[in-house]
N, C-alpha and C. Protein backbone atom coordinates (compact mmCIF):
# COMPACT_ATOMS: atom_id res chain seq x y z
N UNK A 1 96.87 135.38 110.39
CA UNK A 1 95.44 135.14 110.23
C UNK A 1 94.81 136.40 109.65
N UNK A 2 94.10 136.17 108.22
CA UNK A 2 93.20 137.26 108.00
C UNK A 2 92.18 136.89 107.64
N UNK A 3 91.10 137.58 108.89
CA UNK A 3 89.90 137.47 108.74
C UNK A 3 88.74 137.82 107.96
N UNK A 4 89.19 138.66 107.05
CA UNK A 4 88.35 139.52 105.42
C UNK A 4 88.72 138.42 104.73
N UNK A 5 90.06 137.69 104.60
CA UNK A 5 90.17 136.78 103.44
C UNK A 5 89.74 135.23 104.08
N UNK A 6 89.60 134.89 105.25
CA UNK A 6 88.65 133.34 105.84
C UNK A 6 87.21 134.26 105.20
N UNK A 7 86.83 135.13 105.93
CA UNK A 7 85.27 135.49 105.54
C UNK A 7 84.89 135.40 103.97
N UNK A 8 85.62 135.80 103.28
CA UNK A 8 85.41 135.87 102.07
C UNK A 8 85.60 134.41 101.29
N UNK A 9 86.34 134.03 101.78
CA UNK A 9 86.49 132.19 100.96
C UNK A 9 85.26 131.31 101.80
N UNK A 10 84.90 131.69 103.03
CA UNK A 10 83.75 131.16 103.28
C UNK A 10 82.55 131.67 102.80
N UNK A 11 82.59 133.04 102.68
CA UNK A 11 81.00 133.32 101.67
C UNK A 11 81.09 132.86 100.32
N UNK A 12 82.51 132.63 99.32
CA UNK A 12 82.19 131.74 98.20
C UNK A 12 81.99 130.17 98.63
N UNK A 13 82.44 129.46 99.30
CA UNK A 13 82.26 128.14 99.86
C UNK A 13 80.06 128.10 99.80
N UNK A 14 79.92 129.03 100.83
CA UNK A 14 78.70 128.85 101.15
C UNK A 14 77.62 129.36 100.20
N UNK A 15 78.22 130.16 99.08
CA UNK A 15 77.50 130.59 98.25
C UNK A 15 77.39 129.32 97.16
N UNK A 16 78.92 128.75 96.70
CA UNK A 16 78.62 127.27 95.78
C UNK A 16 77.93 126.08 96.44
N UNK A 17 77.45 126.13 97.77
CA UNK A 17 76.78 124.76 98.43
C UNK A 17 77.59 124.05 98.77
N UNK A 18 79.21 124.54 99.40
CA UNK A 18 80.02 123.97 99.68
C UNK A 18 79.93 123.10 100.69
N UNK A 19 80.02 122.30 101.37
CA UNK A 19 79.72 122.10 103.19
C UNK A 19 80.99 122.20 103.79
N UNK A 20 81.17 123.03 104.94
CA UNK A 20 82.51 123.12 105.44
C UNK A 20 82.47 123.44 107.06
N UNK A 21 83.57 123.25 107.59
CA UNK A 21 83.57 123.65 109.00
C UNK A 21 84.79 124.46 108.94
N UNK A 22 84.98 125.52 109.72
CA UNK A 22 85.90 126.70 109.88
C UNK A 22 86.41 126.23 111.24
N UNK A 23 87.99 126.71 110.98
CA UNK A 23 89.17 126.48 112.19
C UNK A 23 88.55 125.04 112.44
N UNK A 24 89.05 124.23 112.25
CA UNK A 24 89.15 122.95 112.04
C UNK A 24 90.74 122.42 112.93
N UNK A 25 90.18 121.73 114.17
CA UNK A 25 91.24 121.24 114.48
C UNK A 25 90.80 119.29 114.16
N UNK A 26 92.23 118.92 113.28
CA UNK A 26 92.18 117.63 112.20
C UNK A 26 92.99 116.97 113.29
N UNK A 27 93.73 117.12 114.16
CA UNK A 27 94.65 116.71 114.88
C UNK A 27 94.24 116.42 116.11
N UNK A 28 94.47 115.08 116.89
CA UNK A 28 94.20 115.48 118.47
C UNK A 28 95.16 115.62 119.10
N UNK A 29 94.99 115.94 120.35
CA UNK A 29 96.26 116.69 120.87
C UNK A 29 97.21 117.73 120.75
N UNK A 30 97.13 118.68 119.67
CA UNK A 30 97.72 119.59 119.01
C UNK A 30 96.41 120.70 118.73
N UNK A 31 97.07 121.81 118.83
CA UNK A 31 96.28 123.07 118.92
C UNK A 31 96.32 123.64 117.72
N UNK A 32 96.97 123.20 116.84
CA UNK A 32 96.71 123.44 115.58
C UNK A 32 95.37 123.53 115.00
N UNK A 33 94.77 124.95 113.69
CA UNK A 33 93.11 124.68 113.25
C UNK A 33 94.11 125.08 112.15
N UNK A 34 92.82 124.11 110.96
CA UNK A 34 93.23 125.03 109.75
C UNK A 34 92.03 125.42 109.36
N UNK A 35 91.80 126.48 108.86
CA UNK A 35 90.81 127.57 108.47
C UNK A 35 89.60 127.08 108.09
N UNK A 36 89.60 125.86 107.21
CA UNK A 36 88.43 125.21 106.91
C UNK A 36 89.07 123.14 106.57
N UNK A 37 87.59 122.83 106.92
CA UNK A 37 87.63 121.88 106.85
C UNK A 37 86.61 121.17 105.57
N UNK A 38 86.78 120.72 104.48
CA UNK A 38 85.66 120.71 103.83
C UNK A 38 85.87 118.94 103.69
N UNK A 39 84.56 118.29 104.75
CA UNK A 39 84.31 116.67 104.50
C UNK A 39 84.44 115.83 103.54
N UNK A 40 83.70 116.25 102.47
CA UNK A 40 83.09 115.68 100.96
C UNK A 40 84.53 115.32 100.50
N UNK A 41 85.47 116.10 100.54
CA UNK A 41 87.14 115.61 100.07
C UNK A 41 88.10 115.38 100.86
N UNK A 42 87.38 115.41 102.34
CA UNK A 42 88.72 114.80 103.46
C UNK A 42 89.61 116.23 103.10
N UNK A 43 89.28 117.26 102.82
CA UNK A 43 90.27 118.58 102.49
C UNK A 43 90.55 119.64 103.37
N UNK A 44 91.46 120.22 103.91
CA UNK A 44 92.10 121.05 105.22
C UNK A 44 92.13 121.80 104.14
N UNK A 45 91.69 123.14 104.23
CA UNK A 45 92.20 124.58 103.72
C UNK A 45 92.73 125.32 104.85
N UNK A 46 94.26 126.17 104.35
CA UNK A 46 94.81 127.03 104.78
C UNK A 46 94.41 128.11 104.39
N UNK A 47 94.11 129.33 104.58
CA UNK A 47 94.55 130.74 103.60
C UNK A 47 95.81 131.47 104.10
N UNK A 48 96.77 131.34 103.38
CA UNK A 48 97.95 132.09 103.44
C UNK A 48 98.09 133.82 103.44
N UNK A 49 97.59 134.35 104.52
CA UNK A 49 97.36 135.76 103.81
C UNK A 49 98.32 136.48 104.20
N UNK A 50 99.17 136.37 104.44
CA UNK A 50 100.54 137.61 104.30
C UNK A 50 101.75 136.75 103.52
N UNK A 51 101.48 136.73 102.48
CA UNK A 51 102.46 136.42 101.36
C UNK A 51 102.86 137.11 100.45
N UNK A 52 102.50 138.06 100.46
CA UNK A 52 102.82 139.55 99.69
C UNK A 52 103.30 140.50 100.73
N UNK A 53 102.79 140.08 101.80
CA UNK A 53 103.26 141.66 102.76
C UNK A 53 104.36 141.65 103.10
N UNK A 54 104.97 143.18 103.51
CA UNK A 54 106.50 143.58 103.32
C UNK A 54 107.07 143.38 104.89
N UNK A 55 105.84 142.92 105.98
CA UNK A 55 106.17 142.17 106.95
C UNK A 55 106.39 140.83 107.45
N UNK A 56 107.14 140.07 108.17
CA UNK A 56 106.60 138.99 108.40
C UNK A 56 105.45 138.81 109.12
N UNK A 57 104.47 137.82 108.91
CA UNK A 57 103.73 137.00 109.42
C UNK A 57 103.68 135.93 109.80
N UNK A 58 102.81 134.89 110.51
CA UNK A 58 103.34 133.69 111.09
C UNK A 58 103.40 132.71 110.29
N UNK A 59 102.62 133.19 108.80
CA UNK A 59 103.01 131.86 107.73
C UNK A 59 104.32 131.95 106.86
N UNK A 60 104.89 133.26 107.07
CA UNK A 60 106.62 133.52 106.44
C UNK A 60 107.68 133.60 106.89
N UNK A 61 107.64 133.42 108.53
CA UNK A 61 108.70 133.70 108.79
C UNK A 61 109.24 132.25 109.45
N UNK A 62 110.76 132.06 109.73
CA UNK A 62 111.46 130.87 110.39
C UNK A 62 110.09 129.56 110.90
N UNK A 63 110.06 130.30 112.14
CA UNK A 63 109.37 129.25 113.06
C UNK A 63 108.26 129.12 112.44
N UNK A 64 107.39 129.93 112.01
CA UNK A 64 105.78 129.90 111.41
C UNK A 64 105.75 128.95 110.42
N UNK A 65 107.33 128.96 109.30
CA UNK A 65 107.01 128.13 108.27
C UNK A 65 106.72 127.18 109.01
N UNK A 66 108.16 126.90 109.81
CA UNK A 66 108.42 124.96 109.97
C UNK A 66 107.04 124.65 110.63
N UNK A 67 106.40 125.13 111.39
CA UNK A 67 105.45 125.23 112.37
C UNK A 67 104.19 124.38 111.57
N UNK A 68 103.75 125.56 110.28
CA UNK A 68 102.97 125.29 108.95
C UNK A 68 103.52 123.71 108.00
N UNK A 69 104.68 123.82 108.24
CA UNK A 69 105.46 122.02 107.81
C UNK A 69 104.94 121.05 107.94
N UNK A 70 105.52 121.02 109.67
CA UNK A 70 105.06 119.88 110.60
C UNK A 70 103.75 120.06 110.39
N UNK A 71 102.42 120.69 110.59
CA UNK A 71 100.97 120.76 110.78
C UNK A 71 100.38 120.14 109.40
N UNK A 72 101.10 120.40 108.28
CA UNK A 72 100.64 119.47 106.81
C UNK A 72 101.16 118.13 106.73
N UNK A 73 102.67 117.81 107.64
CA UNK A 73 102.59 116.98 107.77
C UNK A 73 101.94 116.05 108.29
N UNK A 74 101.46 116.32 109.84
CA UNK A 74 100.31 115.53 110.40
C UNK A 74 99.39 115.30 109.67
N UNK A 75 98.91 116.51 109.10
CA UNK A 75 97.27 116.00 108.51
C UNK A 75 97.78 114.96 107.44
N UNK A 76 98.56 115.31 106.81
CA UNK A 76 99.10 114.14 105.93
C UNK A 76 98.93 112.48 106.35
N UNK A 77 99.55 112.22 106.94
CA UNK A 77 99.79 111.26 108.15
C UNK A 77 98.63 110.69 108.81
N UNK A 78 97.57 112.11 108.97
CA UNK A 78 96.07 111.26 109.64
C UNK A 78 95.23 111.19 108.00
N UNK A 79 95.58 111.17 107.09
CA UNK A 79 94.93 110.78 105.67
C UNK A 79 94.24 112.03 105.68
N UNK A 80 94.55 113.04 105.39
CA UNK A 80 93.74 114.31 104.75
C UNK A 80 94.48 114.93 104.04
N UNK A 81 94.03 115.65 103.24
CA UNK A 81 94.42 116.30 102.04
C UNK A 81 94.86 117.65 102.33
N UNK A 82 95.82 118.30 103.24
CA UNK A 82 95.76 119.78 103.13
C UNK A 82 96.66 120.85 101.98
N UNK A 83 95.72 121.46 102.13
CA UNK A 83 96.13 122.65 100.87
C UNK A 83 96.29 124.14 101.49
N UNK A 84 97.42 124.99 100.94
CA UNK A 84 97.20 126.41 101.28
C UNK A 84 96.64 127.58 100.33
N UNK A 85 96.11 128.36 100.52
CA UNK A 85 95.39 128.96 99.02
C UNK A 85 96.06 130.56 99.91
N UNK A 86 96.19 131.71 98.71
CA UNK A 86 97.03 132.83 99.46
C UNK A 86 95.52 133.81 98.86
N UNK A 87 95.65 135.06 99.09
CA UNK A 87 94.87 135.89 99.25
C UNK A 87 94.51 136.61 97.76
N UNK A 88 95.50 136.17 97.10
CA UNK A 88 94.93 136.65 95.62
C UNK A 88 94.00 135.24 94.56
N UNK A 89 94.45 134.32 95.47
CA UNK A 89 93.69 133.06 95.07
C UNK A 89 92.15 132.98 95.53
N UNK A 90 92.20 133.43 96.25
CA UNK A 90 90.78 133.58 96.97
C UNK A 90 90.10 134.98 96.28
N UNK A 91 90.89 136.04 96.08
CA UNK A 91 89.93 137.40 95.10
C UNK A 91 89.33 136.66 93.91
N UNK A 92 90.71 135.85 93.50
CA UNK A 92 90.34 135.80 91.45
C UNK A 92 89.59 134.57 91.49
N UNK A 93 88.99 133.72 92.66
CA UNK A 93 88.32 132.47 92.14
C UNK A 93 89.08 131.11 92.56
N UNK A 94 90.75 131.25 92.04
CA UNK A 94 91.00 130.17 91.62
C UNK A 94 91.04 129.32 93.04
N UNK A 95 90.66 129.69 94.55
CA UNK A 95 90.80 128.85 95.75
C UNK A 95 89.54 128.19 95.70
N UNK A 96 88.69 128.40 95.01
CA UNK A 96 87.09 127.85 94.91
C UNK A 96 86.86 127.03 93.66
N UNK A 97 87.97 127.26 92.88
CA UNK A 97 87.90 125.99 91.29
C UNK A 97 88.44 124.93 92.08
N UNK A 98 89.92 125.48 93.34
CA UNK A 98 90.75 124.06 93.59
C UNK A 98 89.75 123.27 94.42
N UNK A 99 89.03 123.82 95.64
CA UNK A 99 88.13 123.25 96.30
C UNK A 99 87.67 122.40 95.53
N UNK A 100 87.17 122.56 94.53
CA UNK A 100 85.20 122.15 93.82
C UNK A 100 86.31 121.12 92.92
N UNK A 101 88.12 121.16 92.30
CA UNK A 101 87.83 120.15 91.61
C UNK A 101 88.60 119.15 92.80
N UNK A 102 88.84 119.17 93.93
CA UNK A 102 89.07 118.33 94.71
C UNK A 102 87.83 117.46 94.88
N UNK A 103 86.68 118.36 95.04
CA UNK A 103 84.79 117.21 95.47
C UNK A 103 84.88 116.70 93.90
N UNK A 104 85.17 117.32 92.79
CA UNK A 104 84.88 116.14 91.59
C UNK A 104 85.89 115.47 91.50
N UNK A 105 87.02 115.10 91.99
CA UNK A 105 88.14 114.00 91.71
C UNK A 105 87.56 113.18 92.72
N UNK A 106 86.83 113.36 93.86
CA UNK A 106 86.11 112.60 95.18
C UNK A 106 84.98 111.65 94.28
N UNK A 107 84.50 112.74 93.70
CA UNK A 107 82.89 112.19 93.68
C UNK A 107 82.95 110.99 92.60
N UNK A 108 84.01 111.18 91.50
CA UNK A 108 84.39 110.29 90.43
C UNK A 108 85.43 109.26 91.07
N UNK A 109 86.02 109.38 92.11
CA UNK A 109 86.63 108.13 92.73
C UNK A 109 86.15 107.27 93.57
N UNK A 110 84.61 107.66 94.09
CA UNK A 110 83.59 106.87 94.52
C UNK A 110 82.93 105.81 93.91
């Protein structure tokens, strides 16, 4: 979990008029959250932020992956869309193009 890179994909979220809910548990019964929840596209965001680092973290290593597996699988399964975005996706923009063209593939399939 890094909290500079949730804070920061939520101040672009809230800066484009995004609507979203943070740590989002999509699941009942399971303690699983994923970082954001954005309605308008039925969309689970992850942020992956130790994917570069020269340590493991709980999204790289053995158990964390399968862990991260199973948890996309569910949401899968309860009809939501989840996605993981990593920490250089979120500096350069491109976690806030995927968001925004997920609400226009929504808004044009309405």
């Amino acid at each position: 979990m890094n909290k500079k890179l949730e804070m920061e994909l939520e101040r672009q979220l809230r800066e484009a008029g995004i609507e979203h809910v943070p740590q989002y548990r999509a699941i009942e019964g399971r303690k699983y959250a994923w970082d954001f929840f954005i309605p308008a596209a039925n969309l689970l965001v992850e942020v992956q932020g130790g994917t570069w680092a020269w340590r493991r973290t709980a999204h790289t290593y053995g158990m964390g992956y399968r862990r991260d597996c199973e948890k996309n699988y569910l949401a899968l399964m309860a009809g939501y869309k989840p996605i993981a975005v990593t920490a250089d996706m979120i500096r350069d923009g491109t976690a806030l193009r995927i968001v925004k063209s997920f609400l226009e593939k929504e808004s044009k399939d309405v």
